[in-house]
PDB file of N, CA and C in Angstrom:
ATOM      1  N   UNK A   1      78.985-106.004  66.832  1.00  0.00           N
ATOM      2  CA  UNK A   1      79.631-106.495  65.640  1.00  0.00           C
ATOM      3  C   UNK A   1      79.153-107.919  65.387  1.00  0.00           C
ATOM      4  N   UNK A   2      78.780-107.773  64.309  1.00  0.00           N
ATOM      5  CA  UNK A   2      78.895-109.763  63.635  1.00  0.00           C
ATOM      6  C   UNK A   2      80.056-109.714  63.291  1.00  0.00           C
ATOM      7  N   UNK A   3      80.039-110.958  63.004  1.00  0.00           N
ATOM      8  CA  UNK A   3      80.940-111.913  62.299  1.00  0.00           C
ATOM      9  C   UNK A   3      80.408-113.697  62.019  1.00  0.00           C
ATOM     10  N   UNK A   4      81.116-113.942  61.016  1.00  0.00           N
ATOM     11  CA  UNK A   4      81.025-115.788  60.582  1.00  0.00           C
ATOM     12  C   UNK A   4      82.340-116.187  60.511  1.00  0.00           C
ATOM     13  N   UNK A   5      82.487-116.917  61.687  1.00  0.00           N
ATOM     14  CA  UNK A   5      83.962-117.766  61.587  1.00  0.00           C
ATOM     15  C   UNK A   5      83.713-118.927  60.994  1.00  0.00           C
ATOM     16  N   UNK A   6      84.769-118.746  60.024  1.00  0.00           N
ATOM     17  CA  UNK A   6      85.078-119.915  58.891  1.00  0.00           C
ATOM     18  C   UNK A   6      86.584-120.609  59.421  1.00  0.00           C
ATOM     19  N   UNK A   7      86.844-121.898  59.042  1.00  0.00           N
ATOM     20  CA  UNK A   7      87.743-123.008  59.136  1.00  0.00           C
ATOM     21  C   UNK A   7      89.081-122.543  58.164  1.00  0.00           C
ATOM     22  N   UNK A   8      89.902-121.832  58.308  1.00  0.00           N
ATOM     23  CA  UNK A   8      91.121-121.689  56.899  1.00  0.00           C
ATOM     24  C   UNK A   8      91.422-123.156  56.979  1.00  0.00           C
ATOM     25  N   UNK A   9      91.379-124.215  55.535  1.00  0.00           N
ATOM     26  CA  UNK A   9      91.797-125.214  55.584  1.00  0.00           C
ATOM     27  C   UNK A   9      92.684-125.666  55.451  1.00  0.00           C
ATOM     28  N   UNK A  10      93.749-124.893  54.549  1.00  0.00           N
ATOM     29  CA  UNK A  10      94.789-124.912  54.428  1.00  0.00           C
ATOM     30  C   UNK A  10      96.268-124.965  56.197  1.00  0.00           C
ATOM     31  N   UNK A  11      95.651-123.948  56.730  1.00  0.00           N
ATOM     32  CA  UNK A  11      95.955-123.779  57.980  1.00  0.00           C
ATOM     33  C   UNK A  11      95.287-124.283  59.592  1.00  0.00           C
ATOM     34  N   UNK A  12      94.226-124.463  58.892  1.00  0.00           N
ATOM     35  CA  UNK A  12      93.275-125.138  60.177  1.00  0.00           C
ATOM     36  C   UNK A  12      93.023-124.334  61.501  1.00  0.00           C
ATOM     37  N   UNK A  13      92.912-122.619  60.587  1.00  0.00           N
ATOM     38  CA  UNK A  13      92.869-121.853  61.861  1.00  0.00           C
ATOM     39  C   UNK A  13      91.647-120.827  61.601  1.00  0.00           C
ATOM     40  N   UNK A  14      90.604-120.543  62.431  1.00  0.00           N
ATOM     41  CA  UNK A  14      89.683-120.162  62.463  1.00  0.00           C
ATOM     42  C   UNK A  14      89.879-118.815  62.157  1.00  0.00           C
ATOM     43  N   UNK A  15      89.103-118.236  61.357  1.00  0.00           N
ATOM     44  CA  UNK A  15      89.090-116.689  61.311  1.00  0.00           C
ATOM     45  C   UNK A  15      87.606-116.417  60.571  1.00  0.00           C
ATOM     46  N   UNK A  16      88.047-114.598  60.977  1.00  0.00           N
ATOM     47  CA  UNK A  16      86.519-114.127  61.066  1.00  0.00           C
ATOM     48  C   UNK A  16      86.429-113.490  59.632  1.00  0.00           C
ATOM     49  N   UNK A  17      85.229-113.780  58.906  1.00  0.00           N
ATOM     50  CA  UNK A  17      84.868-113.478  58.101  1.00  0.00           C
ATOM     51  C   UNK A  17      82.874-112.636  57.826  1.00  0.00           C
ATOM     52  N   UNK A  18      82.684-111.491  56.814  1.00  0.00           N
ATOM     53  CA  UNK A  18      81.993-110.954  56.947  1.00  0.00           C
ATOM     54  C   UNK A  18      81.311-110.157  58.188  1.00  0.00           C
ATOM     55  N   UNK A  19      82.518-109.348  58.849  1.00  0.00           N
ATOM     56  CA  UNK A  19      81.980-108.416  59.517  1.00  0.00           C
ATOM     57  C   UNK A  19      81.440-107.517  59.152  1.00  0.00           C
ATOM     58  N   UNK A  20      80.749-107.058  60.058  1.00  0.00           N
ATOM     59  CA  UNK A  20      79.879-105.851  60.228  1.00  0.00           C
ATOM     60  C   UNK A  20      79.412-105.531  61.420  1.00  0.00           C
ATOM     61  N   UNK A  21      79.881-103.890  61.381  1.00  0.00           N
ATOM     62  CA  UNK A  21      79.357-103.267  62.712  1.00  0.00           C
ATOM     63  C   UNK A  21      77.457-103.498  63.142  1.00  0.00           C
ATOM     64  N   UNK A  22      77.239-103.490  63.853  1.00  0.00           N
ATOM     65  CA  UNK A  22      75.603-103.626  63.771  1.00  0.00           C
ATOM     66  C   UNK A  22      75.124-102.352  64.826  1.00  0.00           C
ATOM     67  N   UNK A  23      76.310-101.766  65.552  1.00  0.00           N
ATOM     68  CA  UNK A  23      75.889-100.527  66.751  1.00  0.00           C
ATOM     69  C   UNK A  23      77.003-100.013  66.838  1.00  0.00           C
ATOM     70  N   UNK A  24      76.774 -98.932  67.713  1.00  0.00           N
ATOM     71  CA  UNK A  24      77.865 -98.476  68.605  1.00  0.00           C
ATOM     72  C   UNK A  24      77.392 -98.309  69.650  1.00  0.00           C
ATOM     73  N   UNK A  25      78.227 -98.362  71.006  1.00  0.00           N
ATOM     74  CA  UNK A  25      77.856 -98.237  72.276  1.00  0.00           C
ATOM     75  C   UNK A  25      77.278 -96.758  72.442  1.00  0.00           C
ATOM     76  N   UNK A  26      76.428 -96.695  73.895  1.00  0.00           N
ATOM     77  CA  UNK A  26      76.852 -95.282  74.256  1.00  0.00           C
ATOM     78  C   UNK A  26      77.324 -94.627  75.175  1.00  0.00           C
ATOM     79  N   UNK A  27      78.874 -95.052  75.000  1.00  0.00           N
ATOM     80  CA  UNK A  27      79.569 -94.514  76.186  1.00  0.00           C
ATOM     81  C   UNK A  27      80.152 -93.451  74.916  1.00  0.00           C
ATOM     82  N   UNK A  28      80.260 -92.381  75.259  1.00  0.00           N
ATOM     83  CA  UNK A  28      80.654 -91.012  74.844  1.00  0.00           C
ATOM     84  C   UNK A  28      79.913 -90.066  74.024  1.00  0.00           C
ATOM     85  N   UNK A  29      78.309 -90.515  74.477  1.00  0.00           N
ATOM     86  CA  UNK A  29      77.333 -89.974  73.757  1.00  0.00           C
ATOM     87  C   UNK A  29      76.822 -88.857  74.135  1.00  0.00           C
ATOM     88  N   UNK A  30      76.768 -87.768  73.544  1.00  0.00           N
ATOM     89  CA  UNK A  30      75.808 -86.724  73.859  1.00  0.00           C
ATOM     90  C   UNK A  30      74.167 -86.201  73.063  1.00  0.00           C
ATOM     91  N   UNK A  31      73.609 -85.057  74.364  1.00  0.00           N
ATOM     92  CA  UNK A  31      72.168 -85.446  72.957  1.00  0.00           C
ATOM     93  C   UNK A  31      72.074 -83.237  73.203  1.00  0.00           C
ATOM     94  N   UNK A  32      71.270 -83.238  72.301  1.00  0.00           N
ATOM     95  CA  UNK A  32      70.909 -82.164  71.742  1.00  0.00           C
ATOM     96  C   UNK A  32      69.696 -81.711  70.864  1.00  0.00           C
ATOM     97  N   UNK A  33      69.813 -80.552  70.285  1.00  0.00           N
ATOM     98  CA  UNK A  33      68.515 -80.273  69.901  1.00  0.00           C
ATOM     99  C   UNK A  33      69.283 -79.405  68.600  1.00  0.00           C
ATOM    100  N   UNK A  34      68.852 -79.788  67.324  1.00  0.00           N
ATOM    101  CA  UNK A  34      69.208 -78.885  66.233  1.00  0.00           C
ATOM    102  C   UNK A  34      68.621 -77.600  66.028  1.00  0.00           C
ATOM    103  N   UNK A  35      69.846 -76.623  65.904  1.00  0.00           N
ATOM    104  CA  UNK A  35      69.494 -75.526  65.791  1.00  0.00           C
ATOM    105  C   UNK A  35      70.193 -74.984  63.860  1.00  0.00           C
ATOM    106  N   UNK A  36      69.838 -73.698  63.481  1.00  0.00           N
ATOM    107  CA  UNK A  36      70.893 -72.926  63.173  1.00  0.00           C
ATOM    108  C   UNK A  36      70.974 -74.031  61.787  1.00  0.00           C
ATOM    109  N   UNK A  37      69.617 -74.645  60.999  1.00  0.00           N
ATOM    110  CA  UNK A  37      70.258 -75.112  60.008  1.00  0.00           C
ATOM    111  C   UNK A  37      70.529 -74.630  58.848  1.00  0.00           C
ATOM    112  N   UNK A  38      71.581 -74.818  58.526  1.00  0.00           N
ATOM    113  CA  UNK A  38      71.399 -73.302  56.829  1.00  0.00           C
ATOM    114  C   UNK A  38      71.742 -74.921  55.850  1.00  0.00           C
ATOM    115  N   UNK A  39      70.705 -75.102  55.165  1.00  0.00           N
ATOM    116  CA  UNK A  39      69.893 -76.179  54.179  1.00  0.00           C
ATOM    117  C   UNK A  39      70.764 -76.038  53.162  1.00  0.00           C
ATOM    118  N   UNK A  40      70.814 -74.525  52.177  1.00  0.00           N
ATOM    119  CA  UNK A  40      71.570 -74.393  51.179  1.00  0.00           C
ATOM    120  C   UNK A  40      73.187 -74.354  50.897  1.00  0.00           C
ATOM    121  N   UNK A  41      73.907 -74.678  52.908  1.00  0.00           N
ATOM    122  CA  UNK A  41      75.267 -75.066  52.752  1.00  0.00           C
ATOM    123  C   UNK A  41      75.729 -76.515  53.126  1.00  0.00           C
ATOM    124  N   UNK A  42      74.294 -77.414  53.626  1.00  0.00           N
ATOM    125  CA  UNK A  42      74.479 -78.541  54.188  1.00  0.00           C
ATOM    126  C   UNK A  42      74.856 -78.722  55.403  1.00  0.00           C
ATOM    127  N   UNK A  43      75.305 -77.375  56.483  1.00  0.00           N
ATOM    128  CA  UNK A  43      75.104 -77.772  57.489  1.00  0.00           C
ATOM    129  C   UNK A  43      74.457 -77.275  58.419  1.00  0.00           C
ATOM    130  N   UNK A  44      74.660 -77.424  59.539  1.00  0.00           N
ATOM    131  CA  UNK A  44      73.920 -77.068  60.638  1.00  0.00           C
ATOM    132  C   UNK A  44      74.527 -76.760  62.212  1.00  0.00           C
ATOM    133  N   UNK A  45      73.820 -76.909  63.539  1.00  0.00           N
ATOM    134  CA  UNK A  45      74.064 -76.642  64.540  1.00  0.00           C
ATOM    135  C   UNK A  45      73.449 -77.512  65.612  1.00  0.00           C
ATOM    136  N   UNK A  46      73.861 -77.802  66.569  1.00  0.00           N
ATOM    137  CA  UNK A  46      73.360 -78.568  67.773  1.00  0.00           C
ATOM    138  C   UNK A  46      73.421 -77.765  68.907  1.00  0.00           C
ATOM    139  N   UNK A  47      72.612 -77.614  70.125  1.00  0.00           N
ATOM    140  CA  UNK A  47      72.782 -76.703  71.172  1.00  0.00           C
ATOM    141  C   UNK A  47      72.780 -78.202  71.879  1.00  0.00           C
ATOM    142  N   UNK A  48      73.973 -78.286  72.606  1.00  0.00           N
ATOM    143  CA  UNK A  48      74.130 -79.338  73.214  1.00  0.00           C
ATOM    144  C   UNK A  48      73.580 -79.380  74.744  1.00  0.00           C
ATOM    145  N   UNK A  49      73.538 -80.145  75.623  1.00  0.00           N
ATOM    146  CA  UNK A  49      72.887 -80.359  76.728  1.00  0.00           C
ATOM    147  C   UNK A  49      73.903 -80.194  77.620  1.00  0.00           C
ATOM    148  N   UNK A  50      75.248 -80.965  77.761  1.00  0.00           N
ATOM    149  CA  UNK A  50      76.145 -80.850  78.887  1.00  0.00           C
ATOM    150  C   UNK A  50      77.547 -80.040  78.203  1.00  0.00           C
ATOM    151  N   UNK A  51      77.069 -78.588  77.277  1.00  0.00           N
ATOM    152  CA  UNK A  51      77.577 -77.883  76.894  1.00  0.00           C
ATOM    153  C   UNK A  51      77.371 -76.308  76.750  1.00  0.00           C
ATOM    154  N   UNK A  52      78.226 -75.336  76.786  1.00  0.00           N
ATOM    155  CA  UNK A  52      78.100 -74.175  76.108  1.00  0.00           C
ATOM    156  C   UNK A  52      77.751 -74.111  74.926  1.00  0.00           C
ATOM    157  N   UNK A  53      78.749 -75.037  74.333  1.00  0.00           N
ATOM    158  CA  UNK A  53      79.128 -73.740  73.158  1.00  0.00           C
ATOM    159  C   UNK A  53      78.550 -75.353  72.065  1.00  0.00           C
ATOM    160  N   UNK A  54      77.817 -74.576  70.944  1.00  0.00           N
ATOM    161  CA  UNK A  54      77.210 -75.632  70.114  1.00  0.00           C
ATOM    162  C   UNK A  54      77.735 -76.605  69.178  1.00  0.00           C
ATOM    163  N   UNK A  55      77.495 -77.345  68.389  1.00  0.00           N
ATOM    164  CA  UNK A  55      78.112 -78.393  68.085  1.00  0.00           C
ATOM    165  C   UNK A  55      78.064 -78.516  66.103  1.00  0.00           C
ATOM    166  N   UNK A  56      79.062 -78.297  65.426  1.00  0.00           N
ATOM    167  CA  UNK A  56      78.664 -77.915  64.020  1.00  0.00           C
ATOM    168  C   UNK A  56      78.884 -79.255  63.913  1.00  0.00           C
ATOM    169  N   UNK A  57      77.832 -79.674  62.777  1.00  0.00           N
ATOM    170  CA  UNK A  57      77.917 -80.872  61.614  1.00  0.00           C
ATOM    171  C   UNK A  57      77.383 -80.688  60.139  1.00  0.00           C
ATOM    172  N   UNK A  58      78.088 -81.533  59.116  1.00  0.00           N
ATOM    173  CA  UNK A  58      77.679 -81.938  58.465  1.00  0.00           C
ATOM    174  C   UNK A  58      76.381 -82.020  57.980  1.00  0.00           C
ATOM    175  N   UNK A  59      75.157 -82.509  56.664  1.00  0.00           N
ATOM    176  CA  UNK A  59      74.075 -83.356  56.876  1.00  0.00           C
ATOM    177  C   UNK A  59      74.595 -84.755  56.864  1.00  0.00           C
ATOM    178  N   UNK A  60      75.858 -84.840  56.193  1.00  0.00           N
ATOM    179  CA  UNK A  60      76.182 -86.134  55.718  1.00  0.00           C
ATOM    180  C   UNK A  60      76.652 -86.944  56.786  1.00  0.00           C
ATOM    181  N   UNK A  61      76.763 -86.501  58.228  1.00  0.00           N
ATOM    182  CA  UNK A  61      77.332 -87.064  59.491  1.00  0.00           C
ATOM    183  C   UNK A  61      76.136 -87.811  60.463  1.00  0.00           C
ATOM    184  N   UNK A  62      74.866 -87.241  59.661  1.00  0.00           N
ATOM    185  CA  UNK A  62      73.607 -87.789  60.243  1.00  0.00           C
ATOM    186  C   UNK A  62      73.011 -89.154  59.448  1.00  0.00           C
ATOM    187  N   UNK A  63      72.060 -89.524  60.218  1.00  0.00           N
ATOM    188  CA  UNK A  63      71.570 -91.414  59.767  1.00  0.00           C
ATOM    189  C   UNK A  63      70.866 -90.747  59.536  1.00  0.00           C
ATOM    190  N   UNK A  64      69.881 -91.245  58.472  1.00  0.00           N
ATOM    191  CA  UNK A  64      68.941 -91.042  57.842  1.00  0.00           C
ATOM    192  C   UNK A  64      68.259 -89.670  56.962  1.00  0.00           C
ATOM    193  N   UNK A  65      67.323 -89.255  57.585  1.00  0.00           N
ATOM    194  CA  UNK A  65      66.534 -88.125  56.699  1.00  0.00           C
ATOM    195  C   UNK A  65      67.598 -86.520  57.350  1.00  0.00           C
ATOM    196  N   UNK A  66      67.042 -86.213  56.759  1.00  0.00           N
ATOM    197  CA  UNK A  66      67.826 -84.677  56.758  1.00  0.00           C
ATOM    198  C   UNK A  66      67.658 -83.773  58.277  1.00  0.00           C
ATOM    199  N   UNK A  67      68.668 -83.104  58.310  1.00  0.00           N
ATOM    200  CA  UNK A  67      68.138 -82.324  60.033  1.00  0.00           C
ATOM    201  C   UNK A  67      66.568 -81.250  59.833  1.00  0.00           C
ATOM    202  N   UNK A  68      66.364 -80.684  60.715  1.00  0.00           N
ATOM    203  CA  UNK A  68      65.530 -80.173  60.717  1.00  0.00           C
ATOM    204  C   UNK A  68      65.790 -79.078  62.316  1.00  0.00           C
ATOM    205  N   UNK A  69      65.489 -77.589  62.082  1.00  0.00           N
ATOM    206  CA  UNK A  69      65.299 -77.096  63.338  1.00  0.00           C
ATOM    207  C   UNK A  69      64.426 -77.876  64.821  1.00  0.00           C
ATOM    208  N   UNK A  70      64.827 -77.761  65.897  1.00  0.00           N
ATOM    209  CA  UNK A  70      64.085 -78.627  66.951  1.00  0.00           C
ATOM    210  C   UNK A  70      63.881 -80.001  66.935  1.00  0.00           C
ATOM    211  N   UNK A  71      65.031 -80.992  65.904  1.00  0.00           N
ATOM    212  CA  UNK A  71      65.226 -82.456  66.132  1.00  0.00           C
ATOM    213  C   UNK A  71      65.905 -82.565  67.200  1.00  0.00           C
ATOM    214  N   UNK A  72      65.908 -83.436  67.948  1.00  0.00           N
ATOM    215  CA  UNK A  72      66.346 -84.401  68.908  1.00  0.00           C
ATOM    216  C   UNK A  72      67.315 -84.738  68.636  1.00  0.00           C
ATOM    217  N   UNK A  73      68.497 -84.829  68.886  1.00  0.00           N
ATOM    218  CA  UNK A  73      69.753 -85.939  68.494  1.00  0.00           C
ATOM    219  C   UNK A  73      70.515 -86.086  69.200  1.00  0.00           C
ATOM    220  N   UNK A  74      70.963 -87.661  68.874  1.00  0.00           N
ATOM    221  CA  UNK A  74      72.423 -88.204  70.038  1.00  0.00           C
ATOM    222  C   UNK A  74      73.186 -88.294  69.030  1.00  0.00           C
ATOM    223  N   UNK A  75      74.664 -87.907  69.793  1.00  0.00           N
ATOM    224  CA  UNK A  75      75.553 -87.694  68.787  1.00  0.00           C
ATOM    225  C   UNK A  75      77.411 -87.906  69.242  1.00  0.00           C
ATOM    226  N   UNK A  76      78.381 -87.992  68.831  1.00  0.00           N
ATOM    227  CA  UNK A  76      79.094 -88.209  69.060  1.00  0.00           C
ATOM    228  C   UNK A  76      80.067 -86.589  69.308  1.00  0.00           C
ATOM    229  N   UNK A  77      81.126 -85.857  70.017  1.00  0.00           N
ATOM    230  CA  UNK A  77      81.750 -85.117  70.068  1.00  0.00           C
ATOM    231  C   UNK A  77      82.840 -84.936  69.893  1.00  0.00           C
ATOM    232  N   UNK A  78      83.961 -84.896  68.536  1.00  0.00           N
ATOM    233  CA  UNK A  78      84.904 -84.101  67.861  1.00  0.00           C
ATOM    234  C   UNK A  78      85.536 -82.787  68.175  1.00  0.00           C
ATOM    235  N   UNK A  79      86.793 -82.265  67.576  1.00  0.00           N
ATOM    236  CA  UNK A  79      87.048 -81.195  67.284  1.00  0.00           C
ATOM    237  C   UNK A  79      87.023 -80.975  66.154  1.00  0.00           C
ATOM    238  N   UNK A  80      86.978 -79.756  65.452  1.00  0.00           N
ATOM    239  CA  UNK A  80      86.876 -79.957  63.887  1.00  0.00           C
ATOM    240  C   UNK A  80      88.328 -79.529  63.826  1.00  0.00           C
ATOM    241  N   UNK A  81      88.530 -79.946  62.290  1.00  0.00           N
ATOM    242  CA  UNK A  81      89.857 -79.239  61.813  1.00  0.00           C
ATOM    243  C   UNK A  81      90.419 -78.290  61.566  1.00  0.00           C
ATOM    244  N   UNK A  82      91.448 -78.303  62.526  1.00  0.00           N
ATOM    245  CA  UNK A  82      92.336 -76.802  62.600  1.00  0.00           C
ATOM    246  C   UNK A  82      91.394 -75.518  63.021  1.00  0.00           C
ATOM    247  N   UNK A  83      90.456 -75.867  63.340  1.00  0.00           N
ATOM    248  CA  UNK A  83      89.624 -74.746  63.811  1.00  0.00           C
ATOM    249  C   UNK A  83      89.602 -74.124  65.212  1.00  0.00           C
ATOM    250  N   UNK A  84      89.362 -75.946  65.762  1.00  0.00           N
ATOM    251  CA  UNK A  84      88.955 -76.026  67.084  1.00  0.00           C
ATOM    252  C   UNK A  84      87.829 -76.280  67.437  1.00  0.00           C
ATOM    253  N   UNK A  85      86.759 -75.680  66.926  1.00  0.00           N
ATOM    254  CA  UNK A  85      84.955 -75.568  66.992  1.00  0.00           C
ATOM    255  C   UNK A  85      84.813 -77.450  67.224  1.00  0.00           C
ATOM    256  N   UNK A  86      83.699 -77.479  67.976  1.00  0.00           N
ATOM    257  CA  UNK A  86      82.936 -78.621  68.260  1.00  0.00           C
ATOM    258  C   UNK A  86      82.581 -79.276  67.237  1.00  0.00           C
ATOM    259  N   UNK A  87      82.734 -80.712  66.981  1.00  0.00           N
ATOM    260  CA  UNK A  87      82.107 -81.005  65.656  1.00  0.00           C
ATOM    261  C   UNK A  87      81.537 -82.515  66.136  1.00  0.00           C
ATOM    262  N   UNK A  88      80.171 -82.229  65.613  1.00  0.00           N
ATOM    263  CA  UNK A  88      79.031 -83.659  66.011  1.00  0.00           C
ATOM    264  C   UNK A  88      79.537 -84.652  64.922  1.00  0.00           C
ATOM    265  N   UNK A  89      79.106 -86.167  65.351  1.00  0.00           N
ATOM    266  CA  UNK A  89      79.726 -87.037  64.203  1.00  0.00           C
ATOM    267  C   UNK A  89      79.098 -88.365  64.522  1.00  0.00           C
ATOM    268  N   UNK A  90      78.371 -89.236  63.602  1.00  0.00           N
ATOM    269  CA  UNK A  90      77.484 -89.882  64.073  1.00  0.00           C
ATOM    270  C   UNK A  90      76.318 -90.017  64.717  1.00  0.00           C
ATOM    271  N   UNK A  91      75.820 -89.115  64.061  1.00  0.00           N
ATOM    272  CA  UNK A  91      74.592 -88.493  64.869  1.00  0.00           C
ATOM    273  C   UNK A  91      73.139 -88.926  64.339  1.00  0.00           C
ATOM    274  N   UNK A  92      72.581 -89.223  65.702  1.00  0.00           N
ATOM    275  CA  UNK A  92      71.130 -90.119  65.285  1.00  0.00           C
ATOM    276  C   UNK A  92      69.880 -89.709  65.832  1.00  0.00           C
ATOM    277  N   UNK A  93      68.959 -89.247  65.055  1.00  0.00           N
ATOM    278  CA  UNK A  93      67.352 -88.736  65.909  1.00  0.00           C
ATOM    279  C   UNK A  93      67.282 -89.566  67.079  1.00  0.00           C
ATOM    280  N   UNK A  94      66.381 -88.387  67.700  1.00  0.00           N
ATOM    281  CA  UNK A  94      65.413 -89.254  68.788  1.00  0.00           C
ATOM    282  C   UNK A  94      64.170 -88.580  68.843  1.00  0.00           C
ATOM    283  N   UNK A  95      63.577 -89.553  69.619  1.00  0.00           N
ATOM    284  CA  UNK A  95      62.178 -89.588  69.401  1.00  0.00           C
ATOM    285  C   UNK A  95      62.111 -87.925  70.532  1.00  0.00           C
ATOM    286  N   UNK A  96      60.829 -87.123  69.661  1.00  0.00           N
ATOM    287  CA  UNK A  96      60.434 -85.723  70.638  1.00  0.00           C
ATOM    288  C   UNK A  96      60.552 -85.697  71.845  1.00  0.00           C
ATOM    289  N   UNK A  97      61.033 -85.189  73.218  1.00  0.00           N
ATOM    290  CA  UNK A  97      60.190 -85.276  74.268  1.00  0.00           C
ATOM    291  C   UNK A  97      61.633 -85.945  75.137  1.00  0.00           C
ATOM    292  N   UNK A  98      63.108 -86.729  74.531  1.00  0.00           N
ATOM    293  CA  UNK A  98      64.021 -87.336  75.102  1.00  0.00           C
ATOM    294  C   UNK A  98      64.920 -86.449  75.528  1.00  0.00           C
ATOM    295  N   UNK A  99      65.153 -85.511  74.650  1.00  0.00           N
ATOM    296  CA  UNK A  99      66.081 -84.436  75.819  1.00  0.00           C
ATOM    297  C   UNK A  99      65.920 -83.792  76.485  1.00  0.00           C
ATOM    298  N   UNK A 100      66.521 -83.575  77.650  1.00  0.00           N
ATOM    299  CA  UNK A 100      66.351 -82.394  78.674  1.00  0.00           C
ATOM    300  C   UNK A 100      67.857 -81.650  78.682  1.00  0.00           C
ATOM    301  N   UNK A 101      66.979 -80.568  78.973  1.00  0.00           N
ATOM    302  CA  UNK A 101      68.105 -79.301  79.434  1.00  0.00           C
ATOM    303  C   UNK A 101      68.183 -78.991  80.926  1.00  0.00           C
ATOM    304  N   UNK A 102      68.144 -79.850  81.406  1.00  0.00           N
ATOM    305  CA  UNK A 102      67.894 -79.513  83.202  1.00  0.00           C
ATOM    306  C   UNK A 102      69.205 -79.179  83.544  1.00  0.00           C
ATOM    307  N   UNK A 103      69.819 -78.691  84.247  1.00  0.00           N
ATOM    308  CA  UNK A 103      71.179 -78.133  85.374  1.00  0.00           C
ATOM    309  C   UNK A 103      70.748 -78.329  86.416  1.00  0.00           C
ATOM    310  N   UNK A 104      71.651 -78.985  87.236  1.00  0.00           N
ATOM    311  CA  UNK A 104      71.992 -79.673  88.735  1.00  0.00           C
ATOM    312  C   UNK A 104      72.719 -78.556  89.228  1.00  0.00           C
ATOM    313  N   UNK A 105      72.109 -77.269  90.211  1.00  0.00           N
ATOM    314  CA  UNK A 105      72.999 -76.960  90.624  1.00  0.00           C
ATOM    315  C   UNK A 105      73.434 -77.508  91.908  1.00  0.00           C
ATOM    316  N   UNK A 106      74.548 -77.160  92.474  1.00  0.00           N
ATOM    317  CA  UNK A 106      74.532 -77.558  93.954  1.00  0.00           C
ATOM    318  C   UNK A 106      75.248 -76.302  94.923  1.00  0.00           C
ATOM    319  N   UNK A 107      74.895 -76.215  96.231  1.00  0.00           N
ATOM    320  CA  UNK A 107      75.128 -75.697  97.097  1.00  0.00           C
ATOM    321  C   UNK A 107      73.546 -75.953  98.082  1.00  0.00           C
ATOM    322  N   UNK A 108      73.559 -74.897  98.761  1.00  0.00           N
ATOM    323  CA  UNK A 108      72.209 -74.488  99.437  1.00  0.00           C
ATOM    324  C   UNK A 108      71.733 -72.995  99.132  1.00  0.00           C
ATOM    325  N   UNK A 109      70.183 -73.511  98.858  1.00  0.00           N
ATOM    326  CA  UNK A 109      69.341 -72.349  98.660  1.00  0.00           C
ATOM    327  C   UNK A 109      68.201 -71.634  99.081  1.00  0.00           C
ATOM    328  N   UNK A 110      67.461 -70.960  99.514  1.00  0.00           N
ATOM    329  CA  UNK A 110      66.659 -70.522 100.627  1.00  0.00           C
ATOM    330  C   UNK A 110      65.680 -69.960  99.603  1.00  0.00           C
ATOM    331  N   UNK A 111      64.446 -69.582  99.838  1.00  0.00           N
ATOM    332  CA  UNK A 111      63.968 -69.047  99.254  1.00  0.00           C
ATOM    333  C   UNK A 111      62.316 -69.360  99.627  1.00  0.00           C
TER     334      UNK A 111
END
């Protein structure tokens, strides 16, 4: 976040003026890969990475240019309304090649 702290003169007490967000962190971020876009209803699908079940959005929930099948994206995780279904929100490309789908399993295995 910015901000410009100005002098209230009247009061002689500092406050913040002209904020603006400039980021968001990424603590509660997830990434994915767009699937499942149907263009002529505006939305689409995410097959998420540390998920089953996929992630519906918007186009209008994404930065910039439009989704596309096999984009990259980090994104934020919702419920949608009254539905229940997963819903992406804030969601931003990444560059080809950044997500993985790997699974950690654990136990022991022989082979």
């Amino acid at each position: 976040v910015e901000v410009t702290v100005c002098l209230d003169k009247p009061t002689k007490k500092r406050r913040a003026t002209k904020v603006r967000v400039t980021g968001f962190g990424k603590e509660g971020r997830e990434q994915g890969v767009v699937t499942k876009v149907k263009d002529d209803l505006n939305y689409a699908f995410i097959k998420c990475c540390d998920r089953a079940d996929p992630a519906f959005f918007h186009f209008n929930d994404i930065e910039g240019q439009k989704a596309a099948n096999g984009d990259e994206v980090e994104f934020n995780v919702g419920e949608g309304k009254g539905d229940g279904r997963l819903t992406a929100k804030r969601i931003r490309k990444l560059p080809h090649g950044t997500v993985s789908f790997e699974r950690t399993l654990e136990g022991r295995f022989e082979g």
